[in-house]
N, C-alpha and C. Protein backbone atom coordinates (compact mmCIF):
# COMPACT_ATOMS: atom_id res chain seq x y z
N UNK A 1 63.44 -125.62 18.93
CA UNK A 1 63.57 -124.43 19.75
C UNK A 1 65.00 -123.91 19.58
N UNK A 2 64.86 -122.69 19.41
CA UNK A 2 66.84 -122.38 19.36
C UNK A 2 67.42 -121.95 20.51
N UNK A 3 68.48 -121.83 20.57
CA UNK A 3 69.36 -121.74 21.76
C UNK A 3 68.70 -120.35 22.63
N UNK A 4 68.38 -119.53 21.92
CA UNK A 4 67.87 -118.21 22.47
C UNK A 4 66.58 -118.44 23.00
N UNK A 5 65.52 -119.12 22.27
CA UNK A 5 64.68 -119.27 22.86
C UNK A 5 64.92 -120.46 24.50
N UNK A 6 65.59 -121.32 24.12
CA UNK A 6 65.75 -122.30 24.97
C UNK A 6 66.70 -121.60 26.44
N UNK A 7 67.41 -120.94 26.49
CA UNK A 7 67.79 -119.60 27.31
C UNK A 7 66.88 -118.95 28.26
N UNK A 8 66.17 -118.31 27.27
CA UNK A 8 65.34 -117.56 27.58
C UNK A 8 63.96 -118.51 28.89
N UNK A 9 63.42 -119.74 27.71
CA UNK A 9 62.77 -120.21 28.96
C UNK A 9 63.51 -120.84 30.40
N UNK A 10 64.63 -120.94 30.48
CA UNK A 10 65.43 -121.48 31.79
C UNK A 10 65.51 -120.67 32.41
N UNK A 11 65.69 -119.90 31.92
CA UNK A 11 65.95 -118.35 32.29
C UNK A 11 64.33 -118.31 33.66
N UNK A 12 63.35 -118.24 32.44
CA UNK A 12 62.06 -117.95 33.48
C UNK A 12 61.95 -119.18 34.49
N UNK A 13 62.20 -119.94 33.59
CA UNK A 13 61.55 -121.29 35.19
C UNK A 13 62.64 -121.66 35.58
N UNK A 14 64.01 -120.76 35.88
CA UNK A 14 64.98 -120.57 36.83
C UNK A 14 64.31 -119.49 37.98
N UNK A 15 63.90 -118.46 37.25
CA UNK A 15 63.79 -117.25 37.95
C UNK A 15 61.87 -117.69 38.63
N UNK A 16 61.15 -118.57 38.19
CA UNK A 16 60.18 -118.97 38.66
C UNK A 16 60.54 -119.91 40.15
N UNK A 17 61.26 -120.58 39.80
CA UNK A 17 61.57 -121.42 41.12
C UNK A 17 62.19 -121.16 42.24
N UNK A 18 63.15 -119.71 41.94
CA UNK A 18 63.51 -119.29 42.85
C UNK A 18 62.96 -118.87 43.47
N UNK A 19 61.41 -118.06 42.52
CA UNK A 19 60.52 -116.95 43.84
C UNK A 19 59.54 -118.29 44.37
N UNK A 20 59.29 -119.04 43.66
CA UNK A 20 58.57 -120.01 44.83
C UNK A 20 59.56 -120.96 45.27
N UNK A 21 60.81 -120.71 45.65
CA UNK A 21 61.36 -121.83 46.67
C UNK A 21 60.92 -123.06 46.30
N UNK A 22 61.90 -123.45 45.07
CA UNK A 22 61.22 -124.76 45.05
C UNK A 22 62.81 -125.06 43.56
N UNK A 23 63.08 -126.51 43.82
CA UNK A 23 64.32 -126.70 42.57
C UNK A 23 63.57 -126.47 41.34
N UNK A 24 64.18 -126.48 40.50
CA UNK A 24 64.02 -126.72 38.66
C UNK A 24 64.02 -128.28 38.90
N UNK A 25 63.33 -128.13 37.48
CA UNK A 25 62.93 -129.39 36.87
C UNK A 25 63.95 -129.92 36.24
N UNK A 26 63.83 -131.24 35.69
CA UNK A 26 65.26 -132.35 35.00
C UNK A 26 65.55 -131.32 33.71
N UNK A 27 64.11 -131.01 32.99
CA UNK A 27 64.76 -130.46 31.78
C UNK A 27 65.20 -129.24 31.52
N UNK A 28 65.54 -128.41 32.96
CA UNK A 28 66.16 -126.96 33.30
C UNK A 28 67.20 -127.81 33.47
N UNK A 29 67.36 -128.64 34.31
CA UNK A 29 68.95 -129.19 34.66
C UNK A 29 69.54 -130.01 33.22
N UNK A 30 68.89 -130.40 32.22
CA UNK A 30 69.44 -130.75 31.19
C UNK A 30 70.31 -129.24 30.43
N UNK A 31 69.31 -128.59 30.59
CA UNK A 31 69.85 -127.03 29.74
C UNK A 31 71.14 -126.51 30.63
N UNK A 32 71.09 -126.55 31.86
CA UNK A 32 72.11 -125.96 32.47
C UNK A 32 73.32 -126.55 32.57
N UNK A 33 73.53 -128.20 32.11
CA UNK A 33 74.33 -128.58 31.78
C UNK A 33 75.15 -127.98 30.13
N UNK A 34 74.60 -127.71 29.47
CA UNK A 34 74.96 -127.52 28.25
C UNK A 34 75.28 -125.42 28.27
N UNK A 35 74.49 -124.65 29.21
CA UNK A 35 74.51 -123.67 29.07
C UNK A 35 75.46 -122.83 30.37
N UNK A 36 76.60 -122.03 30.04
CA UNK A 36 77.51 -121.41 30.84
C UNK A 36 76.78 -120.40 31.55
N UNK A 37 75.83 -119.44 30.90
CA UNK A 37 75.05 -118.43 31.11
C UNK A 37 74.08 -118.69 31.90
N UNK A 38 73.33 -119.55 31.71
CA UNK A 38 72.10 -120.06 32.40
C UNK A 38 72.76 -120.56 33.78
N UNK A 39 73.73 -121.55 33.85
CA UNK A 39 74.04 -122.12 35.04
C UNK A 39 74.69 -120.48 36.01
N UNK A 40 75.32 -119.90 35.36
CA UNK A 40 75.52 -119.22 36.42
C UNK A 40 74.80 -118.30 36.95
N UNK A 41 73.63 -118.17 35.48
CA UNK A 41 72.01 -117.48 37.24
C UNK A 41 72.05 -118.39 37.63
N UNK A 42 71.63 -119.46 37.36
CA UNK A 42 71.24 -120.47 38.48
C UNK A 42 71.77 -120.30 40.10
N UNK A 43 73.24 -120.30 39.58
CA UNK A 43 74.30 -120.52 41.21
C UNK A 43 74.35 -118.73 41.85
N UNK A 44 73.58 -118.10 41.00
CA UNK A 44 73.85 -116.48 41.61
C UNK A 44 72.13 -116.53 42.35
N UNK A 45 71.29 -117.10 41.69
CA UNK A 45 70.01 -117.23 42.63
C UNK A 45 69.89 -118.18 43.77
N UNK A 46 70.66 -119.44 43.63
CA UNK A 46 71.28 -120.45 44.69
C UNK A 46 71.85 -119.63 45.93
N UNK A 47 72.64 -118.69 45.54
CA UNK A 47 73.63 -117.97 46.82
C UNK A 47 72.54 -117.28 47.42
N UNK A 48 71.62 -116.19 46.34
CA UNK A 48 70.89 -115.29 47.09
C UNK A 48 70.10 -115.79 48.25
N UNK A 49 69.47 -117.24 47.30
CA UNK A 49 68.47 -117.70 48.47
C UNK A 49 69.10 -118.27 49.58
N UNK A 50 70.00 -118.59 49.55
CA UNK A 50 70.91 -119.24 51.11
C UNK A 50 71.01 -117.92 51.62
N UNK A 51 71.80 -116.85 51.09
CA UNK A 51 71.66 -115.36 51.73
C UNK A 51 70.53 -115.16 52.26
N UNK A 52 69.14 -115.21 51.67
CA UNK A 52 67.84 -114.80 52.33
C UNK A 52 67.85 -116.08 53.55
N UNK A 53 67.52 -117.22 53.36
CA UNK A 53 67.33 -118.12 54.23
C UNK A 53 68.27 -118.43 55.61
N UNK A 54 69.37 -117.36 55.37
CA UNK A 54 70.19 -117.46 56.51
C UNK A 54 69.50 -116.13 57.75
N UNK A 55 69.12 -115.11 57.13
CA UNK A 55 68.30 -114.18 57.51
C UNK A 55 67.19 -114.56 58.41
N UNK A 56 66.93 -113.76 59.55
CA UNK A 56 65.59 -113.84 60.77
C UNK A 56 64.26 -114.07 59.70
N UNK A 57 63.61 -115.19 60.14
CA UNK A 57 62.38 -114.88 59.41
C UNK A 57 61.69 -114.45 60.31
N UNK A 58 61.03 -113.54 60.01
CA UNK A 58 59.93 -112.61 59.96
C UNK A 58 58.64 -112.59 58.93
N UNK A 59 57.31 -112.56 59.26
CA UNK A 59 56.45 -113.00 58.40
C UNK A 59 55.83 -111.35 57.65
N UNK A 60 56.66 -111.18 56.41
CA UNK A 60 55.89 -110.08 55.74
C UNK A 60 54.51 -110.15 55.39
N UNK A 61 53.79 -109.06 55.09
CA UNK A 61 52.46 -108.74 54.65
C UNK A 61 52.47 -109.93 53.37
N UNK A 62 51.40 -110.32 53.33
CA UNK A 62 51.54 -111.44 51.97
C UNK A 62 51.24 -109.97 50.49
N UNK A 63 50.31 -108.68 50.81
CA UNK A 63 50.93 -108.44 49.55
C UNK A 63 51.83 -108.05 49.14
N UNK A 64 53.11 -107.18 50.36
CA UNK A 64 54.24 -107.07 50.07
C UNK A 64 55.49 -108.32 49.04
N UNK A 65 54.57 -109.23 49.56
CA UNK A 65 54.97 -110.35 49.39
C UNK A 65 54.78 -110.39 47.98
N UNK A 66 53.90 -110.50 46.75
CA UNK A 66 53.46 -110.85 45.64
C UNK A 66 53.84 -109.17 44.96
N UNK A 67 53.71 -107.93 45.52
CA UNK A 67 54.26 -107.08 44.94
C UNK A 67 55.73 -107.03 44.88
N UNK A 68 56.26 -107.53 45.76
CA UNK A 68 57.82 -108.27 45.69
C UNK A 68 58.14 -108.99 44.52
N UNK A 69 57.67 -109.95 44.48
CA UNK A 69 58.02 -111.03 43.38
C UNK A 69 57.16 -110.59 41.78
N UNK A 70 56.66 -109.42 41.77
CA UNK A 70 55.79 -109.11 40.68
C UNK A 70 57.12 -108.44 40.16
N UNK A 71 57.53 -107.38 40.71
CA UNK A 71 58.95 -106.43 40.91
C UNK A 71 59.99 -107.61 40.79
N UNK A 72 60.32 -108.12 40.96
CA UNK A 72 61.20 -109.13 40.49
C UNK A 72 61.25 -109.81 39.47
N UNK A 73 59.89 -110.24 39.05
CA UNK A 73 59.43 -110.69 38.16
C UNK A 73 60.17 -110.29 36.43
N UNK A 74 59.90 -109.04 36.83
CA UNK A 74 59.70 -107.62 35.57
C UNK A 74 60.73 -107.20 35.80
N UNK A 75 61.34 -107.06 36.63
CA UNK A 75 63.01 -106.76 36.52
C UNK A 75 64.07 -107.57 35.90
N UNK A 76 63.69 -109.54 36.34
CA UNK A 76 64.68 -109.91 36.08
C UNK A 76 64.41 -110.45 34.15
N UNK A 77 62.97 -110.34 33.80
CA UNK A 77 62.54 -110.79 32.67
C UNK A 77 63.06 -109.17 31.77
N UNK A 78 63.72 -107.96 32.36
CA UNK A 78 64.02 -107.13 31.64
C UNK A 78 65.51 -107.28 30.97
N UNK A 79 65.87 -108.10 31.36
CA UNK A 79 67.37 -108.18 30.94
C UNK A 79 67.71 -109.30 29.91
N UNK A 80 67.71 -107.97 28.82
CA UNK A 80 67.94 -108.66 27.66
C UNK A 80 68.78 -109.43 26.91
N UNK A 81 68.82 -110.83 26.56
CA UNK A 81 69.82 -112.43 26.04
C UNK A 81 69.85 -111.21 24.84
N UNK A 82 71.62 -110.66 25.10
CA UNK A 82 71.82 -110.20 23.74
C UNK A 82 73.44 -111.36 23.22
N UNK A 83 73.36 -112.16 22.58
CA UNK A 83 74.62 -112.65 22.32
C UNK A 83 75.76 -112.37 21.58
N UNK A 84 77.13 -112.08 22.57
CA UNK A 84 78.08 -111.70 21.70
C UNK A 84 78.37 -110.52 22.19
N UNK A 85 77.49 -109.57 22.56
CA UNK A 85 77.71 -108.50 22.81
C UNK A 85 78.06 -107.55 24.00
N UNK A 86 78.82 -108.57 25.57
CA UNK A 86 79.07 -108.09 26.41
C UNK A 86 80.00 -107.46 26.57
N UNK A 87 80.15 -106.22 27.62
CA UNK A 87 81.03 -105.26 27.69
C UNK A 87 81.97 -105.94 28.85
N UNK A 88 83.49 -105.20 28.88
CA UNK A 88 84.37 -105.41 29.63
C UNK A 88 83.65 -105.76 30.77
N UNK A 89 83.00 -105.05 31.50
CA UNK A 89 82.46 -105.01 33.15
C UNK A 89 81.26 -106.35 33.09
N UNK A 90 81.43 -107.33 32.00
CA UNK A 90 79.88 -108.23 32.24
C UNK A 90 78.66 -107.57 31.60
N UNK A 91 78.48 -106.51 31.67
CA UNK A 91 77.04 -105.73 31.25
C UNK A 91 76.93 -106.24 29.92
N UNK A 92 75.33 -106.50 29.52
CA UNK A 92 74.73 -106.65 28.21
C UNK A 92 74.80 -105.22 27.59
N UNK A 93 75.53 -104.53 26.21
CA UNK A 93 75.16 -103.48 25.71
C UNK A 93 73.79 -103.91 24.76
N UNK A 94 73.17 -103.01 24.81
CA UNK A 94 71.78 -102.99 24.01
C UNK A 94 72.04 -102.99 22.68
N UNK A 95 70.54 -103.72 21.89
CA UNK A 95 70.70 -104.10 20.71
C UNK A 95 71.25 -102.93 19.68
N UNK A 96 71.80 -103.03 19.06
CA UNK A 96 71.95 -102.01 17.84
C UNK A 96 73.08 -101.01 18.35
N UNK A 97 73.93 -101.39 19.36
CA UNK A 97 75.16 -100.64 19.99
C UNK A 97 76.21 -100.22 19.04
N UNK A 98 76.24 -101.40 18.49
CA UNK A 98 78.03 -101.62 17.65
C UNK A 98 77.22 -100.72 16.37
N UNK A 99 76.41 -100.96 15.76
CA UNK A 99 75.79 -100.30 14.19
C UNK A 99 75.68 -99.12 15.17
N UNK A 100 75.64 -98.41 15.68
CA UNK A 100 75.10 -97.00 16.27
C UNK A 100 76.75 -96.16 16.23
N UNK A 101 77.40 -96.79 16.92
CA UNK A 101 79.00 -96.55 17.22
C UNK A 101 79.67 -96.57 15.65
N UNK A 102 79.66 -97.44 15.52
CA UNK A 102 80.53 -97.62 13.60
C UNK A 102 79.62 -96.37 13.26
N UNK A 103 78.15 -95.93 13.02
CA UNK A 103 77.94 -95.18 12.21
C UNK A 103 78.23 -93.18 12.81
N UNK A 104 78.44 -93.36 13.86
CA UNK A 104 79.23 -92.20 14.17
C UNK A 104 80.57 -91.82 14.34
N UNK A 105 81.07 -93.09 14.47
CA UNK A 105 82.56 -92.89 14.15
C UNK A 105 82.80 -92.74 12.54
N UNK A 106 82.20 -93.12 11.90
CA UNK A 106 82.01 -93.23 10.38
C UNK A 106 81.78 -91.45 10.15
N UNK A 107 81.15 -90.59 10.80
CA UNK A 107 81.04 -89.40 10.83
C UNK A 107 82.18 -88.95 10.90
N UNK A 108 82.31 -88.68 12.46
CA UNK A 108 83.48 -88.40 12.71
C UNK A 108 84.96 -88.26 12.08
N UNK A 109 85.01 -89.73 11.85
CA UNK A 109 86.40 -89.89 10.80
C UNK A 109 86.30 -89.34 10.02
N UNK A 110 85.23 -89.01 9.45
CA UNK A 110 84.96 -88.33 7.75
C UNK A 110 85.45 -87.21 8.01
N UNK A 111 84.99 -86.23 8.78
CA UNK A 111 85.69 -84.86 9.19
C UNK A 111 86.77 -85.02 9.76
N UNK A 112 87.51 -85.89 10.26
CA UNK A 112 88.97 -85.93 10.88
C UNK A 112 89.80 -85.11 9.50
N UNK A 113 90.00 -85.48 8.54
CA UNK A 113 91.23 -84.77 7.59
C UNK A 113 91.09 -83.22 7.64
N UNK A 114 89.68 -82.77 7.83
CA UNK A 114 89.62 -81.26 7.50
C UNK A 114 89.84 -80.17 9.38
N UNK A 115 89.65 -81.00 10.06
CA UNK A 115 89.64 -80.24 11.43
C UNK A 115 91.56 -80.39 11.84
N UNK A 116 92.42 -81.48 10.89
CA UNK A 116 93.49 -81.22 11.15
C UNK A 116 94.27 -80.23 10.14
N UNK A 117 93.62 -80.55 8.64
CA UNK A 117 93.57 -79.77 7.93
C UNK A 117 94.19 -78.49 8.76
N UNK A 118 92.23 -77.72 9.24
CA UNK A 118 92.35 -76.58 9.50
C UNK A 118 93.11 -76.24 10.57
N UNK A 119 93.42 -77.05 11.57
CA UNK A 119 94.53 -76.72 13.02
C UNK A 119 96.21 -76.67 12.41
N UNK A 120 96.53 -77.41 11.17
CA UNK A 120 97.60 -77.25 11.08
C UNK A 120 97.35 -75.83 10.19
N UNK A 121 96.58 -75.38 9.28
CA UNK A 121 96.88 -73.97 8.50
C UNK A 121 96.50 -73.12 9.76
N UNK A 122 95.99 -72.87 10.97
CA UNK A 122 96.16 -72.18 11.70
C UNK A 122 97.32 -71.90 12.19
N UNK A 123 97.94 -72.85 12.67
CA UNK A 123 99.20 -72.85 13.18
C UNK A 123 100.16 -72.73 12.42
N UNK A 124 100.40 -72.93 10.74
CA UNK A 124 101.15 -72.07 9.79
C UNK A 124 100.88 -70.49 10.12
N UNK A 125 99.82 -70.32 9.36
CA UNK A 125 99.21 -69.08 9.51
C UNK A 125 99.50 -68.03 10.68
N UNK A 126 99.04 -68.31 11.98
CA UNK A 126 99.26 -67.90 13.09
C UNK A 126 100.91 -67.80 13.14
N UNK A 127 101.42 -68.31 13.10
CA UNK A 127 103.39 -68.60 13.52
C UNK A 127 103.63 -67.22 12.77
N UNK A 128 103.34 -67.33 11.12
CA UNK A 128 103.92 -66.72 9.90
C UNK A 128 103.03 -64.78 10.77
N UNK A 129 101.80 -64.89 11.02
CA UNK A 129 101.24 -63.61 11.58
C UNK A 129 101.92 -62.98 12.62
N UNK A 130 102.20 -63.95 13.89
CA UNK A 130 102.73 -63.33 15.47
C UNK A 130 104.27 -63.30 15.32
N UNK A 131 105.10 -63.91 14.22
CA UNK A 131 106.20 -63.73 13.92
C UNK A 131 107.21 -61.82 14.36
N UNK A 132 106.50 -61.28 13.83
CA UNK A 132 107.03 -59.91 13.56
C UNK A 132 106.89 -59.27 15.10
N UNK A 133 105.96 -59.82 16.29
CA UNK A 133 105.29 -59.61 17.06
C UNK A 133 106.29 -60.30 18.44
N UNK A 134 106.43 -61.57 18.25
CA UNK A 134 106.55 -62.67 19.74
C UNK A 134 107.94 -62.93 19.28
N UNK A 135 108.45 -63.38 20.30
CA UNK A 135 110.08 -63.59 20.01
C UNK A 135 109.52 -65.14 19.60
N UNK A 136 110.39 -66.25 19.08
CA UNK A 136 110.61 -67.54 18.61
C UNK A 136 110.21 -68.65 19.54
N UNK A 137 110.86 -68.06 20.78
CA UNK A 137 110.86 -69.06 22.06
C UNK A 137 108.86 -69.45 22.42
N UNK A 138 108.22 -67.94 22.42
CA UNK A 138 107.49 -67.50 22.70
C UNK A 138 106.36 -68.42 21.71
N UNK A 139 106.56 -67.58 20.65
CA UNK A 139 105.96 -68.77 19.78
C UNK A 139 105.64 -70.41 19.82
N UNK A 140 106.77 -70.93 19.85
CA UNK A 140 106.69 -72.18 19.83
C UNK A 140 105.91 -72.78 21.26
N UNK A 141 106.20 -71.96 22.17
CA UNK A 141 105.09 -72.22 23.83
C UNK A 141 103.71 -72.15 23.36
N UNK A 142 103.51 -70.83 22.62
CA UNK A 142 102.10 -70.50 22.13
C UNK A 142 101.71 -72.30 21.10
N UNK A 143 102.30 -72.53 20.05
CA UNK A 143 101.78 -73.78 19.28
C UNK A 143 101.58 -75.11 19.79
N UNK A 144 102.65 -75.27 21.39
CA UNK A 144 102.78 -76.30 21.73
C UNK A 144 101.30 -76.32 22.96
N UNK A 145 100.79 -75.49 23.01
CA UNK A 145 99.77 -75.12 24.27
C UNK A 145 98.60 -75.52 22.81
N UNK A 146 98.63 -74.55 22.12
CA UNK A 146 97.29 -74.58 21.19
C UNK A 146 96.99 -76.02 20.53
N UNK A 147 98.33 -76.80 20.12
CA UNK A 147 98.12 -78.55 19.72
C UNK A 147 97.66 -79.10 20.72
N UNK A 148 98.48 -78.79 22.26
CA UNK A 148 97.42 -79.64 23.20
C UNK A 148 96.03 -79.22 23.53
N UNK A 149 95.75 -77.94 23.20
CA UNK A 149 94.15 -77.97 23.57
C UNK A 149 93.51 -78.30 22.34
N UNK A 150 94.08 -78.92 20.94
CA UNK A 150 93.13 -79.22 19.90
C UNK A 150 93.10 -81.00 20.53
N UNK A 151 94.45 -81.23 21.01
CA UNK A 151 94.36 -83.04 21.08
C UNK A 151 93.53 -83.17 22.10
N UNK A 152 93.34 -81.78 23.13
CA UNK A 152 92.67 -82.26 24.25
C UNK A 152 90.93 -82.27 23.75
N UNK A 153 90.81 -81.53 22.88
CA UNK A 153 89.51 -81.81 22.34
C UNK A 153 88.92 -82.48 21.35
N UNK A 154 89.80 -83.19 20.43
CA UNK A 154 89.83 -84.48 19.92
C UNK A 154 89.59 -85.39 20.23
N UNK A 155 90.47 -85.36 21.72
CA UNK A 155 89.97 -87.09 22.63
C UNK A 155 89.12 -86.78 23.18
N UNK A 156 88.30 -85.33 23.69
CA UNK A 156 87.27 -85.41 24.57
C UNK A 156 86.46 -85.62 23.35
N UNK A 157 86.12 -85.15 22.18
CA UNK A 157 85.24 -85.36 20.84
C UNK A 157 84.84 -86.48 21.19
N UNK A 158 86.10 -87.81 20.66
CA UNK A 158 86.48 -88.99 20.28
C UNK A 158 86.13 -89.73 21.08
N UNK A 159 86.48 -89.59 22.13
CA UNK A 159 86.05 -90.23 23.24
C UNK A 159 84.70 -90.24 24.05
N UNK A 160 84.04 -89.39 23.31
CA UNK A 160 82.19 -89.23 23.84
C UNK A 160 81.60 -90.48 22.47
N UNK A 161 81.78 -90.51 21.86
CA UNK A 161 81.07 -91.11 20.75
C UNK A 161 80.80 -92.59 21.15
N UNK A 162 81.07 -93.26 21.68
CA UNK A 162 80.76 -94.47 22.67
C UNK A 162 79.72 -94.04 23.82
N UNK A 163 79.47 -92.90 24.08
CA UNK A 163 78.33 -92.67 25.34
C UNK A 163 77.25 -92.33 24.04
N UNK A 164 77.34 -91.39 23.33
CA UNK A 164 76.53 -90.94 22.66
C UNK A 164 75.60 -92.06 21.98
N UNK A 165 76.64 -93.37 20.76
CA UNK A 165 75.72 -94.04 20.74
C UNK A 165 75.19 -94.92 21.69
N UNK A 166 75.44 -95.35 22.69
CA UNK A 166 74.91 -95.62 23.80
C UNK A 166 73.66 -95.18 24.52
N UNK A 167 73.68 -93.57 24.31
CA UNK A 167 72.37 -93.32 25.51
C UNK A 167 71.17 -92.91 23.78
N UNK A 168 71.83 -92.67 22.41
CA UNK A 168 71.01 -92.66 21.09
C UNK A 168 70.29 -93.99 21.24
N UNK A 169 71.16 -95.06 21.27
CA UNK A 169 70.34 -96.73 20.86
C UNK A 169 69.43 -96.78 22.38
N UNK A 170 69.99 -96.72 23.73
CA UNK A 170 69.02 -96.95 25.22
C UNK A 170 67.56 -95.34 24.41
N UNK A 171 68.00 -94.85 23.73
CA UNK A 171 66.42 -94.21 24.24
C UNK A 171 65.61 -94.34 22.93
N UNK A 172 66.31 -95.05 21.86
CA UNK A 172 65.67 -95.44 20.90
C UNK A 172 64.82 -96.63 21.22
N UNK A 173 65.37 -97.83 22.39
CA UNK A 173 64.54 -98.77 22.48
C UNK A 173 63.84 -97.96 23.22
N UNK A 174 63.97 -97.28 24.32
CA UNK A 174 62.80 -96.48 25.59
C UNK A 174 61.67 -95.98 24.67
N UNK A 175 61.70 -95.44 23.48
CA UNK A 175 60.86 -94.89 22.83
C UNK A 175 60.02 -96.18 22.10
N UNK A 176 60.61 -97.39 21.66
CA UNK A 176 59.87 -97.96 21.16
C UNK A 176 58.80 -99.05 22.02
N UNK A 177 59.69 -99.32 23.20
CA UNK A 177 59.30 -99.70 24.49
C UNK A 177 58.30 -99.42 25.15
N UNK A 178 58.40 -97.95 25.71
CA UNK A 178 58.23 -97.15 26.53
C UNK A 178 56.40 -96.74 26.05
């Protein structure tokens, strides 16, 4: 069995034992010894249920009850063992993130030489045109305003291309998913 698969089932008969109130077995506790990931659902479903069990019981509808844990079920079996690939905040990014990102920044960069290219022959161009026109001082306010609204739209460019492949790869799986 490989590590992913072996994950994956602790994973369920972690998340099985919690909805029936009841411990894991020796050979979940063998895995959770060896696994950082696994043990800490473990101790994040440990807290919840002391959280619930500290709570008034009250006797819900039993099907609220099984539509509860169906919804739980399918929620927590949605979260995908991607390895390697967590973001600053903990979050799993979805499969095919990093190849989605490299291949639009790979765009991008490609046109980087010609969009500075063309902002710096504007700003030749333009200087050498409004010359006869704007006093010097004037000018140089005008180039120093027009570079910041090209840098300001560079980094807003530059800086979308991480959402983009992001919500490209989330609706590429939704589509294959879905």
């Amino acid at each position: 069995m490989s590590p992913l698969d072996a994950c994956r089932a602790a994973r369920a008969s972690l998340e099985d034992a919690f909805l029936d109130r009841r411990v894991p077995g020796a050979e979940i506790r063998a895995h959770l010894d060896s696994c950082l990931a696994c043990r800490e659902l473990e101790i994040a479903l440990r807290t919840l249920g002391e959280s619930l069990d500290s709570m008034p019981a009250a006797a819900p509808p039993e099907s609220l009850v099984l539509r509860t844990q169906l919804a739980a079920r399918a929620e927590l079996s949605s979260q995908a063992l991607v390895r390697g690939s967590t973001g600053a905040l903990g979050r799993v990014l979805p499969r095919g993130f990093v190849g989605e990102l490299l291949r639009l920044l790979g765009f991008a960069t490609a046109a980087l030489p010609l969009v500075l290219a063309w902002n710096a022959l504007v700003i030749r161009l333009g200087g050498r045109l409004l010359a006869g026109f704007l006093p010097e001082p004037l000018l140089s306010v005008l180039a120093g305003a027009y570079l910041a609204s090209v840098a300001g739209w560079l980094a807003f460019v530059y800086g979308s291309i991480p959402f983009v492949a992001h919500r490209r790869v989330r609706r590429t799986i939704s589509e294959v998913t879905g």
